[in-house]
C-alpha atoms as a PDB file:
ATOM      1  CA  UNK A   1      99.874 101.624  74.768  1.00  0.00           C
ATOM      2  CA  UNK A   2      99.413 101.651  78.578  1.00  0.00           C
ATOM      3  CA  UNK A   3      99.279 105.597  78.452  1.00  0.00           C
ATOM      4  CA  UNK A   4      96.646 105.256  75.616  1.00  0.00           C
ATOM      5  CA  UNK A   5      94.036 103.072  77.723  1.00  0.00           C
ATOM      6  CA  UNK A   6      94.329 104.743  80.747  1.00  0.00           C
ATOM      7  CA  UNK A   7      93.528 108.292  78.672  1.00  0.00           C
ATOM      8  CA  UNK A   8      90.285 106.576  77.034  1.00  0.00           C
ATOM      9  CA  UNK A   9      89.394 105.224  80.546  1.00  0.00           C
ATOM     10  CA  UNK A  10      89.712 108.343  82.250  1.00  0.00           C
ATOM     11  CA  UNK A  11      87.629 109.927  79.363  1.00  0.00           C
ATOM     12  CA  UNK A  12      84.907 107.520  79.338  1.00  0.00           C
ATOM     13  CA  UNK A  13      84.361 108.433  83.378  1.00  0.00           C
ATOM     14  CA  UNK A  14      84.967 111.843  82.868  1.00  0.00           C
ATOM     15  CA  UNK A  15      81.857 112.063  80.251  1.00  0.00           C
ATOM     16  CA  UNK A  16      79.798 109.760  82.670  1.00  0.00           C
ATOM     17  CA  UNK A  17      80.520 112.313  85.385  1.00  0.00           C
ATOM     18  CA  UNK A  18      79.890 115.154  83.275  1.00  0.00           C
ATOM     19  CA  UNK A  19      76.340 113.759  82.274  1.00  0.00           C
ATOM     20  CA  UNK A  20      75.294 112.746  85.563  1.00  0.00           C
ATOM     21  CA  UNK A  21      76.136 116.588  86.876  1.00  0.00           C
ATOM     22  CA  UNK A  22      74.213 117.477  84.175  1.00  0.00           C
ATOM     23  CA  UNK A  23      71.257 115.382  84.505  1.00  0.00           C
ATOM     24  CA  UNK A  24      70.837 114.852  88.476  1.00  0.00           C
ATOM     25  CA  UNK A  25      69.744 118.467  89.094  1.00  0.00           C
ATOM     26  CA  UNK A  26      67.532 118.955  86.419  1.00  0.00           C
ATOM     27  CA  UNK A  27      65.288 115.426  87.807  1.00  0.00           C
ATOM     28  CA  UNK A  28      65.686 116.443  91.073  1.00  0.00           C
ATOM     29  CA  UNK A  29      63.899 119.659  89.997  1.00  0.00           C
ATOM     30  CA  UNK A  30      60.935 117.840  88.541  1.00  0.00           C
ATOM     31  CA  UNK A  31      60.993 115.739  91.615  1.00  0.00           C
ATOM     32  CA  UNK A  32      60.122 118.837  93.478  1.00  0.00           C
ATOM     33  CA  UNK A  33      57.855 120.467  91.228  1.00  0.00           C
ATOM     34  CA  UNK A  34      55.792 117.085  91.305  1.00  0.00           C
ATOM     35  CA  UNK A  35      55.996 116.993  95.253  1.00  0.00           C
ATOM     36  CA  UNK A  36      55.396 120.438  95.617  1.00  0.00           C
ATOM     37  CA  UNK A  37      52.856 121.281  93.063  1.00  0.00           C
ATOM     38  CA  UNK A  38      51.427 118.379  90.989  1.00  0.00           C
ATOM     39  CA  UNK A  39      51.003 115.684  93.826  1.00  0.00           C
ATOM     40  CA  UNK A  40      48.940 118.576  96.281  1.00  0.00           C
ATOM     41  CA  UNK A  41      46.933 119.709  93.250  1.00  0.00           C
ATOM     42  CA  UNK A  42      45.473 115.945  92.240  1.00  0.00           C
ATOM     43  CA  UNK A  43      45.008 115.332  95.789  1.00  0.00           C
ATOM     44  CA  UNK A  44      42.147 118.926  96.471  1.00  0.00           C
ATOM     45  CA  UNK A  45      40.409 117.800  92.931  1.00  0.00           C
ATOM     46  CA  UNK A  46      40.231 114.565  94.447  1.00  0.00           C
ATOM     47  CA  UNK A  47      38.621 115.257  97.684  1.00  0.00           C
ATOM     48  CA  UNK A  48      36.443 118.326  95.654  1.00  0.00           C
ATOM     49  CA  UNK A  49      35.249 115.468  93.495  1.00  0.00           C
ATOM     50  CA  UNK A  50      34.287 113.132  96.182  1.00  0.00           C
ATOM     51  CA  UNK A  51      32.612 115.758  98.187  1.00  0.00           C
ATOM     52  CA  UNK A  52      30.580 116.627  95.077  1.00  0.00           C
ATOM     53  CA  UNK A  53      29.542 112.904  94.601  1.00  0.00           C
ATOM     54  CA  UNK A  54      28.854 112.974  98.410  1.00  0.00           C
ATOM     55  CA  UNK A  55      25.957 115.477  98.062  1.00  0.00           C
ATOM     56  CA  UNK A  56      22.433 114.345  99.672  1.00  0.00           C
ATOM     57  CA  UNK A  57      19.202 115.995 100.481  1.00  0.00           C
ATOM     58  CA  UNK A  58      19.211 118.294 103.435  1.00  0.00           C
ATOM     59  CA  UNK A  59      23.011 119.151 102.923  1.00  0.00           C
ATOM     60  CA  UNK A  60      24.248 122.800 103.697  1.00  0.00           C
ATOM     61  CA  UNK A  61      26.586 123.765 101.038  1.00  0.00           C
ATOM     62  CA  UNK A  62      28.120 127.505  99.198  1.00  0.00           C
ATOM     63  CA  UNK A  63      28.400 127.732  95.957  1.00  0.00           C
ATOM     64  CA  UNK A  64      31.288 129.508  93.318  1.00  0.00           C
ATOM     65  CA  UNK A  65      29.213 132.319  93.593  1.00  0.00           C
ATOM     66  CA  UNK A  66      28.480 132.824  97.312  1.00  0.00           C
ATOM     67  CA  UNK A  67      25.444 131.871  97.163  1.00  0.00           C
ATOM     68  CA  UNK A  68      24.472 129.768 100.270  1.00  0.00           C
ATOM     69  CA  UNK A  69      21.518 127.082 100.928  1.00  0.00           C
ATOM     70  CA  UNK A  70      20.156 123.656 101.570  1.00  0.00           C
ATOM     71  CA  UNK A  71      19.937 120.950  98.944  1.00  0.00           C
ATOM     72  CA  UNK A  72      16.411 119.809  97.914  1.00  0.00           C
ATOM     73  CA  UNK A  73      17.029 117.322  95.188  1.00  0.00           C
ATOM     74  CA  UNK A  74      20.493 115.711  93.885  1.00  0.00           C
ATOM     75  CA  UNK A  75      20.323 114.479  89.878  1.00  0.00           C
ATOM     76  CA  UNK A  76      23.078 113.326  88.123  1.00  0.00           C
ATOM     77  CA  UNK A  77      24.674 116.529  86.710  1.00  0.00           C
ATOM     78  CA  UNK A  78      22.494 118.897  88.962  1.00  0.00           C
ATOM     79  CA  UNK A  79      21.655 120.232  92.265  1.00  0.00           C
ATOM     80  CA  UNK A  80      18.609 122.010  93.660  1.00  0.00           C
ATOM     81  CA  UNK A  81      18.384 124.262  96.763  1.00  0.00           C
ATOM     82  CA  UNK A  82      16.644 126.478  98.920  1.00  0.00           C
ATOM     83  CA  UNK A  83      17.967 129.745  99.776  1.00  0.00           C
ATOM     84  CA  UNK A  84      15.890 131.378 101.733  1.00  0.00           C
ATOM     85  CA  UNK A  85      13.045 131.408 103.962  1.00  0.00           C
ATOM     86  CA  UNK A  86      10.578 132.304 101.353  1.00  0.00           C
ATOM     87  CA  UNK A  87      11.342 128.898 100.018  1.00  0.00           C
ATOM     88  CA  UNK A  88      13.366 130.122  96.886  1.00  0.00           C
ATOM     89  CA  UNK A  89      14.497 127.253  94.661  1.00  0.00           C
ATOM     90  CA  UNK A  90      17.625 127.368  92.236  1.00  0.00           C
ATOM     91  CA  UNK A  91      19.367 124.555  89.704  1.00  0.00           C
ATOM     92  CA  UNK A  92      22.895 124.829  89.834  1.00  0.00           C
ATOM     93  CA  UNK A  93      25.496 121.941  88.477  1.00  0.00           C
ATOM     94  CA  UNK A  94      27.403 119.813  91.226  1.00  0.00           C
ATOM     95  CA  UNK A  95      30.190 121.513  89.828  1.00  0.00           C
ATOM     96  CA  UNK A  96      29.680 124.832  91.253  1.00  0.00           C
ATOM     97  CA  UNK A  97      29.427 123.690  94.710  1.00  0.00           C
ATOM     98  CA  UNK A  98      32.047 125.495  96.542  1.00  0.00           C
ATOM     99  CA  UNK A  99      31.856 123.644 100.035  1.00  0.00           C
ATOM    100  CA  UNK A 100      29.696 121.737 102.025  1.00  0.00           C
ATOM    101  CA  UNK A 101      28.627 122.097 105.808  1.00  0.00           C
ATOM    102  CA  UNK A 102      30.624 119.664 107.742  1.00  0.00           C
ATOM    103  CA  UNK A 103      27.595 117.858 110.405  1.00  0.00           C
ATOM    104  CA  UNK A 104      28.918 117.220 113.890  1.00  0.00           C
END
């Protein structure tokens, strides 16, 4: 009888052991796919988003396309600027604004 219980105990760890070998690697590989990948990713939309909502008149900014000037109006959804010295105006959306000109 004492041979019995001590085979069912030693089972019962062994299967514990074998699921925790199992399991441990495979969360400590989403553990490091968030750190490494997720957590970076949310962080740049969040600061792309913020410097989007951060636009204002006489801003320098780039856009997706390259295309480089000075902000003339800010609407909800949409930006105006001038491009060139010929006074050129263009509509984009906030969205496509690539960077904007850090001021000292």
């Amino acid at each position: 009888m004492f041979v019995s219980l001590l085979t069912d105990a030693t089972a019962t760890g062994s299967s514990t052991q074998q699921l925790l070998t199992t399991i441990l690697p495979i969360a400590a590989l989403f553990l490091v796919f968030y750190f490494v990948l997720l957590r970076p990713e949310k962080k740049r939309k969040k600061e792309a988003e913020d410097m989007r909502n951060s636009l204002a008149v006489g801003d320098k900014i780039t856009t997706i396309g390259g295309i480089m000037g000075t902000i003339c109006s800010v609407k909800d959804d949409t930006i105006t600027i001038e491009t060139s010295i010929d006074k050129n105006k263009m509509v984009f959306a906030k969205w496509a604004v690539q960077t904007k000109e850090k001021k000292d």
